[in-house]
PDB file of N, CA and C in Angstrom:
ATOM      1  N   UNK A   1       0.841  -1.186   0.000  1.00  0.00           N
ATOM      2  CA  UNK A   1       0.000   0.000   0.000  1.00  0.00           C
ATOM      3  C   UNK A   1       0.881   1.243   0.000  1.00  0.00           C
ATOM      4  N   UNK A   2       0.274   2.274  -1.294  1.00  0.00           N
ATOM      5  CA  UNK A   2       1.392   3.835  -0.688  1.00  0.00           C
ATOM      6  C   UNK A   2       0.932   4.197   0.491  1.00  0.00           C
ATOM      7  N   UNK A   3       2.159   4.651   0.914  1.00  0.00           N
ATOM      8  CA  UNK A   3       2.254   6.024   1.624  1.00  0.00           C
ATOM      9  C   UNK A   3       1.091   6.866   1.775  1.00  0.00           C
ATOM     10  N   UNK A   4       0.153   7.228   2.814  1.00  0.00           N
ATOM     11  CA  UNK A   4      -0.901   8.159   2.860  1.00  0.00           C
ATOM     12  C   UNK A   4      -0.365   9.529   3.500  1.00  0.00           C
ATOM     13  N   UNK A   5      -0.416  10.387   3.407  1.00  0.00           N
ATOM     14  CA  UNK A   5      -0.229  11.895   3.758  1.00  0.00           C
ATOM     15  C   UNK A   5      -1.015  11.618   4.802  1.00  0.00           C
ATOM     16  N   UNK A   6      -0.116  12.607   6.191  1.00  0.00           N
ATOM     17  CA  UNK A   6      -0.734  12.214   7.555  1.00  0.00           C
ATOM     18  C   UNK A   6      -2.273  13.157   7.207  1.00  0.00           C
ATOM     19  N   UNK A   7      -3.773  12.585   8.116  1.00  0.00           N
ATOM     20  CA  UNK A   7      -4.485  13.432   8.367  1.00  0.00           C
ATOM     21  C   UNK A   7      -4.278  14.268   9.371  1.00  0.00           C
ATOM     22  N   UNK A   8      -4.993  16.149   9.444  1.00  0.00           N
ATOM     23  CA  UNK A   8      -5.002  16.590  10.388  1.00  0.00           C
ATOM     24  C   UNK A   8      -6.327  17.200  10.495  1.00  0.00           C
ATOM     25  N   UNK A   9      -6.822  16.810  12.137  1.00  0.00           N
ATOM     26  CA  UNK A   9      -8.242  17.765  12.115  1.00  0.00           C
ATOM     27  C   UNK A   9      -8.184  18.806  12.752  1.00  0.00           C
ATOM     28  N   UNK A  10      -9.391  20.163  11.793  1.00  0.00           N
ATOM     29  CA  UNK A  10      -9.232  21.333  11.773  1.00  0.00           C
ATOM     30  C   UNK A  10     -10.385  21.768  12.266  1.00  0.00           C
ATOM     31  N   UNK A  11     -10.477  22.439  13.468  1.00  0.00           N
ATOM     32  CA  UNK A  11     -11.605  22.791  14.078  1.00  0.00           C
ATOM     33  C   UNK A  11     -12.238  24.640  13.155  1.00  0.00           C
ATOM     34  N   UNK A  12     -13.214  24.952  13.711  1.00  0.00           N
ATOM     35  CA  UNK A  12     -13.400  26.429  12.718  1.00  0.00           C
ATOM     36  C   UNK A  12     -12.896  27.674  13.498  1.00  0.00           C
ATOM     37  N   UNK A  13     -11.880  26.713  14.333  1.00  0.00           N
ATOM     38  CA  UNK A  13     -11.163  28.293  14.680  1.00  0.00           C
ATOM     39  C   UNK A  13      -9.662  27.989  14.817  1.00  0.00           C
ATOM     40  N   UNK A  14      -9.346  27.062  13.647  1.00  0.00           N
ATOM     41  CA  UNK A  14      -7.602  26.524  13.303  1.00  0.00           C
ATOM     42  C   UNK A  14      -7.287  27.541  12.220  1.00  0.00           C
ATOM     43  N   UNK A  15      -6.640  27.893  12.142  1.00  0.00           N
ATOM     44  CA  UNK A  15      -5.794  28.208  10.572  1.00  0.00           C
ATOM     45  C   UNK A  15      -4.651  27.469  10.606  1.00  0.00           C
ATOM     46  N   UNK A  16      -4.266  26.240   9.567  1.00  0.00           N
ATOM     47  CA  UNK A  16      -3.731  25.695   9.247  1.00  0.00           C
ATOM     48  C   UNK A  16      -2.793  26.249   8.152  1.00  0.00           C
ATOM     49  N   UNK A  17      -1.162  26.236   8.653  1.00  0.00           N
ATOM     50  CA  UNK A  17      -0.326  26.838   7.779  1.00  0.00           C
ATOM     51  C   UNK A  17       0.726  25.465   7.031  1.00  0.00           C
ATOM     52  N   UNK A  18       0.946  26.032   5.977  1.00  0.00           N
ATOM     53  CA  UNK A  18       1.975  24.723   5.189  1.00  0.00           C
ATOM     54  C   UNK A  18       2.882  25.175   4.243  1.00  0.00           C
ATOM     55  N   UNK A  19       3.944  24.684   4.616  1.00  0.00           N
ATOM     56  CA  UNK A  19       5.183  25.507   3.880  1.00  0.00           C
ATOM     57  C   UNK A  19       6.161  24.752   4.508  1.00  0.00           C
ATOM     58  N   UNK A  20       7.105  25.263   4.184  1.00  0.00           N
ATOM     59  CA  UNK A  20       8.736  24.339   4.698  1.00  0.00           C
ATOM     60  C   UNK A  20       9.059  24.925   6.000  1.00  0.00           C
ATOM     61  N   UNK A  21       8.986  26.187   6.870  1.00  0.00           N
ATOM     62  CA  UNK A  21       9.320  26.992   7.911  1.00  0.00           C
ATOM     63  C   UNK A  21       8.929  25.027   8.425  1.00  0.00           C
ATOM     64  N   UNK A  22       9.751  25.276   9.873  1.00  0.00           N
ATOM     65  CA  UNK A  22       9.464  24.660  10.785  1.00  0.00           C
ATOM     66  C   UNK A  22       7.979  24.751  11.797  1.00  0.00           C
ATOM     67  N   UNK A  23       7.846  25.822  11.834  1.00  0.00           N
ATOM     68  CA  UNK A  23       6.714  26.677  12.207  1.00  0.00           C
ATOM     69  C   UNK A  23       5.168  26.730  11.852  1.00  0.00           C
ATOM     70  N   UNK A  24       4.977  25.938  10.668  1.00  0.00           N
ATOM     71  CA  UNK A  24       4.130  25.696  10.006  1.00  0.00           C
ATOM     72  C   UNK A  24       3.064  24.218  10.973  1.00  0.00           C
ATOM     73  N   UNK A  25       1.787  24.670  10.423  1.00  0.00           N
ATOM     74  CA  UNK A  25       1.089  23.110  10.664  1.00  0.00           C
ATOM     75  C   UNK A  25       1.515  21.845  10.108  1.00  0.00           C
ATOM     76  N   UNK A  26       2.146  22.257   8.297  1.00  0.00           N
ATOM     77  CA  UNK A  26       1.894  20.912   7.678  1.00  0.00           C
ATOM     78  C   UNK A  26       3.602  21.674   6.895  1.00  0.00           C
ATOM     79  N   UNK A  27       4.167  20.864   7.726  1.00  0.00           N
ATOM     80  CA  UNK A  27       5.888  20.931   6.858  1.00  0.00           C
ATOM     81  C   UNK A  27       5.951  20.620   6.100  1.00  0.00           C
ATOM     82  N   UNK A  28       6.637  21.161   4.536  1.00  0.00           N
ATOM     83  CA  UNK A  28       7.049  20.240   3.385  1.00  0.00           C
ATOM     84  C   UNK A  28       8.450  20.611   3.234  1.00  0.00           C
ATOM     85  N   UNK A  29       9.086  19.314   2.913  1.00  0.00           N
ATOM     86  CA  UNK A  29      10.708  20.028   2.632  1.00  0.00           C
ATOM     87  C   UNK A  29      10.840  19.738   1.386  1.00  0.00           C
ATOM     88  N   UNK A  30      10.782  20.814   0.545  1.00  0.00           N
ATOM     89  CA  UNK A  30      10.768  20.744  -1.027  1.00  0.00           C
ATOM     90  C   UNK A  30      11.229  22.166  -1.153  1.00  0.00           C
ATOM     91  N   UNK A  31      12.433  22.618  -2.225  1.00  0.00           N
ATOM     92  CA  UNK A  31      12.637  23.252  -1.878  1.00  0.00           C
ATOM     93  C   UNK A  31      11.683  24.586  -2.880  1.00  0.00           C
ATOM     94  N   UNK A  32      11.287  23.943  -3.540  1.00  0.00           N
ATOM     95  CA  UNK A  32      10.495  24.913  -4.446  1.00  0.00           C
ATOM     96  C   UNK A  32       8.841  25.513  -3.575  1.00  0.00           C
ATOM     97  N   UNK A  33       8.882  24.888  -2.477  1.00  0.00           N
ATOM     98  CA  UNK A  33       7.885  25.186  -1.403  1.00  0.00           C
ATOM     99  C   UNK A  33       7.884  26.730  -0.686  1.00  0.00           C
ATOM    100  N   UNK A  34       7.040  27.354  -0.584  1.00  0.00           N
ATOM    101  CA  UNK A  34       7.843  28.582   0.042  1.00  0.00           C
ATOM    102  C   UNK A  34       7.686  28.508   1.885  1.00  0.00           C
ATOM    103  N   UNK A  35       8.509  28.897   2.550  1.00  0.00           N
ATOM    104  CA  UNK A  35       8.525  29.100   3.710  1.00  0.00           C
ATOM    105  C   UNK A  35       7.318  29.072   4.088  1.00  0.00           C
ATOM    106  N   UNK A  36       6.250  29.836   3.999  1.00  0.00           N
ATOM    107  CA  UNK A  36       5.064  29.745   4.271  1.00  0.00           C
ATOM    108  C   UNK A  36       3.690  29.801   3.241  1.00  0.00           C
ATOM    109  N   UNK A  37       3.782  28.425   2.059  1.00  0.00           N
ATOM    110  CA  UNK A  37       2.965  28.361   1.230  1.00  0.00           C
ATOM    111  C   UNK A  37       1.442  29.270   1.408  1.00  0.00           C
ATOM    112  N   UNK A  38       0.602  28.306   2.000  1.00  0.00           N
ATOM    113  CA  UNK A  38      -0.745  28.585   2.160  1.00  0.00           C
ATOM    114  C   UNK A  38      -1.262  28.595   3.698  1.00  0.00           C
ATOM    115  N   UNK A  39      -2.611  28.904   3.371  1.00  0.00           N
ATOM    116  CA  UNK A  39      -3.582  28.901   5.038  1.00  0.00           C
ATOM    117  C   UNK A  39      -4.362  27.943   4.669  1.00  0.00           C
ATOM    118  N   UNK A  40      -4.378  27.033   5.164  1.00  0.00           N
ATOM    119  CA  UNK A  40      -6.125  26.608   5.480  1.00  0.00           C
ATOM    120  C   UNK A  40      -7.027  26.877   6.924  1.00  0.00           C
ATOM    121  N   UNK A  41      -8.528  27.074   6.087  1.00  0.00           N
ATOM    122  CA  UNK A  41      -9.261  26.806   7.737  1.00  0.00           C
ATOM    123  C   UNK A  41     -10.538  26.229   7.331  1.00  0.00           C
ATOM    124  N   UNK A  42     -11.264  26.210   7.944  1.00  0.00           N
ATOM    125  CA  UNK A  42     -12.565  25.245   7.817  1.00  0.00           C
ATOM    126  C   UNK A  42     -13.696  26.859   8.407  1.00  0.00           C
ATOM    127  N   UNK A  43     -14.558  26.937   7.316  1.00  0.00           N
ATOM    128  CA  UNK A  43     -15.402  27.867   7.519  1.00  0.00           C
ATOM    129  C   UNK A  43     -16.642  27.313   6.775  1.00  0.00           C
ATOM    130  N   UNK A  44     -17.765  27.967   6.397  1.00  0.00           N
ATOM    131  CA  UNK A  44     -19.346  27.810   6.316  1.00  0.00           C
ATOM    132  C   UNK A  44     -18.828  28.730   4.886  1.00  0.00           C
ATOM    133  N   UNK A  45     -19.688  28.195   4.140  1.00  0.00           N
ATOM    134  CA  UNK A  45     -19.448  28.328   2.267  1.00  0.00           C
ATOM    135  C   UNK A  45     -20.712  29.032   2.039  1.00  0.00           C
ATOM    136  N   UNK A  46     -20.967  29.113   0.548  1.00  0.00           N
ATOM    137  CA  UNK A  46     -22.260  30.383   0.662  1.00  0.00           C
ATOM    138  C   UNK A  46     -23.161  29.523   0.996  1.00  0.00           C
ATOM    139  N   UNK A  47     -23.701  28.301   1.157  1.00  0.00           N
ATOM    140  CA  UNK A  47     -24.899  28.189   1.623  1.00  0.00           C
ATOM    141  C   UNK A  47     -24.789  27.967   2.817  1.00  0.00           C
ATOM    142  N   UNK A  48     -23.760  28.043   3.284  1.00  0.00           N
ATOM    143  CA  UNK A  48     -23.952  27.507   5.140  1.00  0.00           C
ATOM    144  C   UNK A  48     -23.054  26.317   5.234  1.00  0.00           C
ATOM    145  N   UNK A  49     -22.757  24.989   4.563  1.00  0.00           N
ATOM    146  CA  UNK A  49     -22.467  24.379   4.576  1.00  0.00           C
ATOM    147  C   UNK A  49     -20.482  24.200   5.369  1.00  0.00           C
ATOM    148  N   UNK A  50     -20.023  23.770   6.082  1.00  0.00           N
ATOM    149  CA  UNK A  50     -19.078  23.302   6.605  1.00  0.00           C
ATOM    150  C   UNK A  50     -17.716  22.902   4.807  1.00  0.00           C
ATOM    151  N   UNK A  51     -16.766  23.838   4.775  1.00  0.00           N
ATOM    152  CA  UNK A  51     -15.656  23.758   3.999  1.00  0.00           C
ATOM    153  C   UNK A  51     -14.685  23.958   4.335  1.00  0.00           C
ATOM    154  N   UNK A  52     -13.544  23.132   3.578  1.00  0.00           N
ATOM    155  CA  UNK A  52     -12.604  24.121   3.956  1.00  0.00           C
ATOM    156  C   UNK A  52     -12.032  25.009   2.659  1.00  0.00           C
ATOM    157  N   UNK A  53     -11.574  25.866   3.141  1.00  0.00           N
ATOM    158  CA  UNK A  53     -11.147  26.557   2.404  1.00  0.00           C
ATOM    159  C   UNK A  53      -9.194  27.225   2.250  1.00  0.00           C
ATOM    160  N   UNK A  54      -9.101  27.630   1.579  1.00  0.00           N
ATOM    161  CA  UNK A  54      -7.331  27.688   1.006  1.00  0.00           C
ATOM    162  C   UNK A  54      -6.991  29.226   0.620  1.00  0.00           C
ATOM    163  N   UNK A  55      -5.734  29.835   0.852  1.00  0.00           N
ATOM    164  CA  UNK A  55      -5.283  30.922   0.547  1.00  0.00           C
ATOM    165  C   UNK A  55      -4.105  31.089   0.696  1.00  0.00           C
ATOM    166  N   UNK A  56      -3.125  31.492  -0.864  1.00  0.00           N
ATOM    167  CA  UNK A  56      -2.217  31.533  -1.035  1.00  0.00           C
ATOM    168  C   UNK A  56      -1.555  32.437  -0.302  1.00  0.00           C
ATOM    169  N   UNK A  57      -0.287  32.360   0.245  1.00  0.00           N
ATOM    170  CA  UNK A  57       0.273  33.230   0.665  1.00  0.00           C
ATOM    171  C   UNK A  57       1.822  33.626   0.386  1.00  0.00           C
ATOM    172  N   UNK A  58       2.098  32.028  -0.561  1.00  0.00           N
ATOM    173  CA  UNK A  58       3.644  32.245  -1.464  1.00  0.00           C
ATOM    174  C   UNK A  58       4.274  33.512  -2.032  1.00  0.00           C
ATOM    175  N   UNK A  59       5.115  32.798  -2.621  1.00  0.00           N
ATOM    176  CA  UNK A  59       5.941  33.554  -3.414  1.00  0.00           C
ATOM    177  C   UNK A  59       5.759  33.524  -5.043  1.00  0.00           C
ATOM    178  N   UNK A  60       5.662  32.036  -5.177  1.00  0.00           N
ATOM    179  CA  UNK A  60       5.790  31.291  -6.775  1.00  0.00           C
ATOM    180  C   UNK A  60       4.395  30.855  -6.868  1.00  0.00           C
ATOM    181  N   UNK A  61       3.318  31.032  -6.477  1.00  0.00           N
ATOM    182  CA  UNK A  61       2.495  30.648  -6.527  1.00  0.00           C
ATOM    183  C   UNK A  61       1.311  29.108  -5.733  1.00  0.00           C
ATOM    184  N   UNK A  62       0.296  28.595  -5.381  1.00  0.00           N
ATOM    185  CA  UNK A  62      -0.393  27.938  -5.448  1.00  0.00           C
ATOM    186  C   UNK A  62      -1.320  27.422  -6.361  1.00  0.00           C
ATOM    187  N   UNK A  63      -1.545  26.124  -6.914  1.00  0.00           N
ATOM    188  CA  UNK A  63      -2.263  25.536  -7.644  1.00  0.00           C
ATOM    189  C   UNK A  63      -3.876  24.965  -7.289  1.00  0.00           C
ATOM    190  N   UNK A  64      -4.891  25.228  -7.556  1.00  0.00           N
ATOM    191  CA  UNK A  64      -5.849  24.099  -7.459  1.00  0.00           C
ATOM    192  C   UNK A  64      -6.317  23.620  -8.814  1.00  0.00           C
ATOM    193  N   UNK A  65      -6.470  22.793  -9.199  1.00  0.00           N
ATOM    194  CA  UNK A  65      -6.955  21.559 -10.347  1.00  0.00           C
ATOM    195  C   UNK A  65      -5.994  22.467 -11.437  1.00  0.00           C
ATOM    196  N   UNK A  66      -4.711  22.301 -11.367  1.00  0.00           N
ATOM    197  CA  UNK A  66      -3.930  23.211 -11.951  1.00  0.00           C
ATOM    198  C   UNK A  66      -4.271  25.134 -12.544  1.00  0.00           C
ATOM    199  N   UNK A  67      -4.861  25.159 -12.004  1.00  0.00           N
ATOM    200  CA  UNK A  67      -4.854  27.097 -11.994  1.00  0.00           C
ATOM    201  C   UNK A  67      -4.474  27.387 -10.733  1.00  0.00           C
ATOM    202  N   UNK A  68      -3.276  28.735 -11.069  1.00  0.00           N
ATOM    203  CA  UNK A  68      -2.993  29.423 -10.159  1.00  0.00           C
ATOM    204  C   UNK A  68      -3.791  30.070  -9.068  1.00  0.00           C
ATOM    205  N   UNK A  69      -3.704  30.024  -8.218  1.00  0.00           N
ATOM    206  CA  UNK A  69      -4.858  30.884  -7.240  1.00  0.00           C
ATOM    207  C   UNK A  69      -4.602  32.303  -7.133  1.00  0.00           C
ATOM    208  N   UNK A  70      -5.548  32.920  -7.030  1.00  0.00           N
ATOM    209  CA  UNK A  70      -5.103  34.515  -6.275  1.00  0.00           C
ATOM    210  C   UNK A  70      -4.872  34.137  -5.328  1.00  0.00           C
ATOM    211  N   UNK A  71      -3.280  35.319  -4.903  1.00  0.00           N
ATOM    212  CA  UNK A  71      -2.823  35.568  -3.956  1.00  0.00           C
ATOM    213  C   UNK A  71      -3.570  36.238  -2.251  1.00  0.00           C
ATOM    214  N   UNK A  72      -3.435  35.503  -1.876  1.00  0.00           N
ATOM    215  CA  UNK A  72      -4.203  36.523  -0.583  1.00  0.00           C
ATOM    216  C   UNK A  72      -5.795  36.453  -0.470  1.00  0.00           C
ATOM    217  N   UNK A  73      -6.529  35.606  -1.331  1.00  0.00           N
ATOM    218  CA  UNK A  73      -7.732  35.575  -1.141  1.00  0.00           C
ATOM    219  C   UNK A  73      -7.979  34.069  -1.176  1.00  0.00           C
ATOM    220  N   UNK A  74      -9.134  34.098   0.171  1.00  0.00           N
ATOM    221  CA  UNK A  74     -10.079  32.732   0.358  1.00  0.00           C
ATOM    222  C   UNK A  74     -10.591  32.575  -0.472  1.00  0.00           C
ATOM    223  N   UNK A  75     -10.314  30.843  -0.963  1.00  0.00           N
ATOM    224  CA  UNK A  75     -10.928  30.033  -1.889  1.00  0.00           C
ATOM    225  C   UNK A  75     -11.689  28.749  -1.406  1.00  0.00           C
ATOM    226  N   UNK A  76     -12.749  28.128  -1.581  1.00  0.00           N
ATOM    227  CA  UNK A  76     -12.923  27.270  -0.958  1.00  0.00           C
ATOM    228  C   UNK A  76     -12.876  26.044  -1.827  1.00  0.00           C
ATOM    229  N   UNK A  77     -12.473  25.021  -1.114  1.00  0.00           N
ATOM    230  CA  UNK A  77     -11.981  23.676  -1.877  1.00  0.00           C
ATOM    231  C   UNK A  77     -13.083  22.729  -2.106  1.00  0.00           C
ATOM    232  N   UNK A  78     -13.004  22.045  -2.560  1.00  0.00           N
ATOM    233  CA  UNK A  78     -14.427  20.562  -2.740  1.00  0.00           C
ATOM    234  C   UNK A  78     -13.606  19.200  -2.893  1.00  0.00           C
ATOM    235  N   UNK A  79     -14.439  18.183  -2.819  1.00  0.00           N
ATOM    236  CA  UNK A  79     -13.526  16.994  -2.593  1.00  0.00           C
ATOM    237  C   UNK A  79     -13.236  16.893  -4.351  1.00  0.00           C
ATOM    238  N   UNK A  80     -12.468  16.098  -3.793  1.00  0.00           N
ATOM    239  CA  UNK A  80     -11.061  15.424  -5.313  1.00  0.00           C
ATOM    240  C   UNK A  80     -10.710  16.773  -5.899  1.00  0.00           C
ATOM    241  N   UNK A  81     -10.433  18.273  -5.142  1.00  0.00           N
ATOM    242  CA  UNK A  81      -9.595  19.020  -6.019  1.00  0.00           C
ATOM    243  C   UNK A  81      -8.251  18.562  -5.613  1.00  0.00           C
ATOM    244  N   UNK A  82      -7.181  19.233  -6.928  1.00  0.00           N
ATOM    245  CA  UNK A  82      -6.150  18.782  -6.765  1.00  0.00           C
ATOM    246  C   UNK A  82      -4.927  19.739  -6.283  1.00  0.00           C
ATOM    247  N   UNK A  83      -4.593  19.964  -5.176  1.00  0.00           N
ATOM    248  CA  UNK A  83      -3.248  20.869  -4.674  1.00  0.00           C
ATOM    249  C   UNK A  83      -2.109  20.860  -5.265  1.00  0.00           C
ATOM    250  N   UNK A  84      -1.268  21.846  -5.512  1.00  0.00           N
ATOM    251  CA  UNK A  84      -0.190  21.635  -6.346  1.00  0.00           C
ATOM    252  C   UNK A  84       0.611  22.938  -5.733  1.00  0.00           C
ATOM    253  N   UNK A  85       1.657  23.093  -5.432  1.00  0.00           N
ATOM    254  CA  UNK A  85       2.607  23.787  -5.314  1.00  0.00           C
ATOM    255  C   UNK A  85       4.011  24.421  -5.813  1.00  0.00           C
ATOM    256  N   UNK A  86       4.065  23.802  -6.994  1.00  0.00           N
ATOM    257  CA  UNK A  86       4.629  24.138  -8.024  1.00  0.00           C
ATOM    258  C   UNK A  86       3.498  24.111  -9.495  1.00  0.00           C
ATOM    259  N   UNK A  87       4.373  25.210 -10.377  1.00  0.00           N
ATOM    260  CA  UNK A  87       3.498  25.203 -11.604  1.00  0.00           C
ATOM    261  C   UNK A  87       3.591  24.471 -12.310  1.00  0.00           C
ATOM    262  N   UNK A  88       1.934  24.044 -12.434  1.00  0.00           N
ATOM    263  CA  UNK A  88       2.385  22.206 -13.088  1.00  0.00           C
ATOM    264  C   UNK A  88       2.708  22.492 -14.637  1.00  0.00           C
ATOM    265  N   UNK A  89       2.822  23.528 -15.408  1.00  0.00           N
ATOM    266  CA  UNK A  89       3.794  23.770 -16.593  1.00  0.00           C
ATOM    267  C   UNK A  89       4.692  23.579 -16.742  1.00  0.00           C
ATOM    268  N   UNK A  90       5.692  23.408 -15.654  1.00  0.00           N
ATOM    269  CA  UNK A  90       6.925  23.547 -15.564  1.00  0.00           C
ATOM    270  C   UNK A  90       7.190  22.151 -15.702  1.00  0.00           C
ATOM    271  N   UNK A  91       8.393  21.885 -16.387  1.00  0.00           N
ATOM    272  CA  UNK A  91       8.893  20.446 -16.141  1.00  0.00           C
ATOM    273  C   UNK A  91       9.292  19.811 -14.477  1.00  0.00           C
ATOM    274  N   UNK A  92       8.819  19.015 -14.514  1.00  0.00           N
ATOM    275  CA  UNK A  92       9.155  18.455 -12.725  1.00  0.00           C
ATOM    276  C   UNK A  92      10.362  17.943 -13.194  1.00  0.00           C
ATOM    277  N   UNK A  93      11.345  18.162 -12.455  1.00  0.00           N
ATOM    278  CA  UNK A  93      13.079  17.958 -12.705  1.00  0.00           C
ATOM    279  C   UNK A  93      13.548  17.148 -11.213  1.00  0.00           C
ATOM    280  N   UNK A  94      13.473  16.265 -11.493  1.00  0.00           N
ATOM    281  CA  UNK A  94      14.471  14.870 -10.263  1.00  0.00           C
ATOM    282  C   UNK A  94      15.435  15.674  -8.748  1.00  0.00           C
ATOM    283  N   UNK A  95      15.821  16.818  -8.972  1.00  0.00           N
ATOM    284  CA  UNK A  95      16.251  17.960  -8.624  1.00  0.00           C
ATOM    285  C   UNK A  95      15.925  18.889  -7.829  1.00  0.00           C
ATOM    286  N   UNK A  96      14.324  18.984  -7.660  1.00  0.00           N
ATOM    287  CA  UNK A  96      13.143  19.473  -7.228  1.00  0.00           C
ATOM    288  C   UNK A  96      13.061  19.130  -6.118  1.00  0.00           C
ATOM    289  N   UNK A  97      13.537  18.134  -5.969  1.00  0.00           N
ATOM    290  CA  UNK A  97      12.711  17.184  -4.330  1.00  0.00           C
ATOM    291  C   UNK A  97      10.984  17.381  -4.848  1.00  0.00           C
ATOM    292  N   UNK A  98      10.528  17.363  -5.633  1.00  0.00           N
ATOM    293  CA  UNK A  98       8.752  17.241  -6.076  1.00  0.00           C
ATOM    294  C   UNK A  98       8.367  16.623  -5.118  1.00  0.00           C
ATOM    295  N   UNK A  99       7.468  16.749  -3.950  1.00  0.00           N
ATOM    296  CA  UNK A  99       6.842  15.851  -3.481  1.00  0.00           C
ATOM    297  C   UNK A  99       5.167  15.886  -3.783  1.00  0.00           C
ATOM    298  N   UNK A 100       4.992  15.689  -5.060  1.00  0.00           N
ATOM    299  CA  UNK A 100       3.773  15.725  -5.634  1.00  0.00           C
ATOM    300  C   UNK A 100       2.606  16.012  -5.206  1.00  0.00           C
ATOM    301  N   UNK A 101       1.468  16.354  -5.923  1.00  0.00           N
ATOM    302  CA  UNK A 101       0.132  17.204  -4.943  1.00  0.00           C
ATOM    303  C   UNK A 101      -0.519  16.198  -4.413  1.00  0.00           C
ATOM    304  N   UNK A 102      -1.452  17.085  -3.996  1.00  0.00           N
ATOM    305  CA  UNK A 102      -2.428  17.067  -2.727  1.00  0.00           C
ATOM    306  C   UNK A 102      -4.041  16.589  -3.423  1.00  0.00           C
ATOM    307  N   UNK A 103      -4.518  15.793  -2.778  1.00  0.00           N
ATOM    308  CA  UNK A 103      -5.881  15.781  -3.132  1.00  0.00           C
ATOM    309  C   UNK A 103      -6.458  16.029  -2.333  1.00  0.00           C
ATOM    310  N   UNK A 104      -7.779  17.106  -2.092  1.00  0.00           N
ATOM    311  CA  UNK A 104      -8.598  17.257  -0.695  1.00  0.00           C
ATOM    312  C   UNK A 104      -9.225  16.082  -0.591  1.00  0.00           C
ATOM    313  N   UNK A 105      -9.935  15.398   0.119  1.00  0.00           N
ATOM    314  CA  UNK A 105     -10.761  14.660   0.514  1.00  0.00           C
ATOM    315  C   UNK A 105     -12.099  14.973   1.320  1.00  0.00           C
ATOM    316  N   UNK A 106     -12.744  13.912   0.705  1.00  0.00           N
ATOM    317  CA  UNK A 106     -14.439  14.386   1.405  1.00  0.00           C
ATOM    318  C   UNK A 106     -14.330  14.172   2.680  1.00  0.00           C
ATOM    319  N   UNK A 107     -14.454  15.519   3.493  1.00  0.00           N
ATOM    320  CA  UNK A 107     -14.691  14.938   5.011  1.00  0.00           C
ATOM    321  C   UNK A 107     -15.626  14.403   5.702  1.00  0.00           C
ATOM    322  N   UNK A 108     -15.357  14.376   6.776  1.00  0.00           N
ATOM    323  CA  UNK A 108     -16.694  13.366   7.880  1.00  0.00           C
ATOM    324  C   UNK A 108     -16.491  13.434   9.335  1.00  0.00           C
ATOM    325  N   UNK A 109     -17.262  13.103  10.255  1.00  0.00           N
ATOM    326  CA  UNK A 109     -17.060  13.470  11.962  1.00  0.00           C
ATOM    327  C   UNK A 109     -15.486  12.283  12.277  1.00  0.00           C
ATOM    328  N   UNK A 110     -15.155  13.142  13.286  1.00  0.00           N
ATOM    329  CA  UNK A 110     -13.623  12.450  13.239  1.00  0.00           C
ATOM    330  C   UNK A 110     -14.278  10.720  13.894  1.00  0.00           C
ATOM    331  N   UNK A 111     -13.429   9.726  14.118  1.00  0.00           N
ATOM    332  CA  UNK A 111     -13.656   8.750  14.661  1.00  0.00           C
ATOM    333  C   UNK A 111     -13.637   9.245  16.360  1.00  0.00           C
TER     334      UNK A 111
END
């Protein structure tokens, strides 16, 4: 079986940070990562409904289902989008340390 990316649960008053800083919620050591990629948090979407949602805060950019995101503004995610942190235009080069994207997943009450 691969490797699963650890889960983490996010209450609606977490902001979840991810980037390479040590400092971060969700460390990546890649170096094309920026110190402090993105935010996540879990907020209520336009109908009310429980999401989470994403906001870039890089340098080089954030990806969802390969488009760049605006910088600095809440986006909210849905299940099977796809995270990406480098621009998936770019050739992925062995060199990179790539540690390939992210898929959100449909959530549910924790166990």
């Amino acid at each position: 079986a691969a490797d699963l990316p650890p889960e983490i649960l996010v209450t609606p008053a977490d902001v979840v940070t991810v980037g390479r800083s040590q400092s971060n919620s969700i460390k990546l050591e890649a170096r094309y990562v920026s110190k402090t990629q993105c935010e996540l948090k879990l907020a209520p979407d336009s109908t009310g409904v429980p999401a989470v949602w994403i906001k870039d805060i890089s340098s080089f950019g954030t990806y969802r289902n390969g488009a760049k995101l605006e910088k600095g503004v809440w986006t909210v995610l849905i299940a099977e989008d796809v995270l990406g942190f480098k621009d998936p235009t770019k050739k992925k080069d062995a060199t990179a340390n790539y540690v390939g994207d992210f898929v959100v997943a449909a959530g549910g009450a924790p166990p």
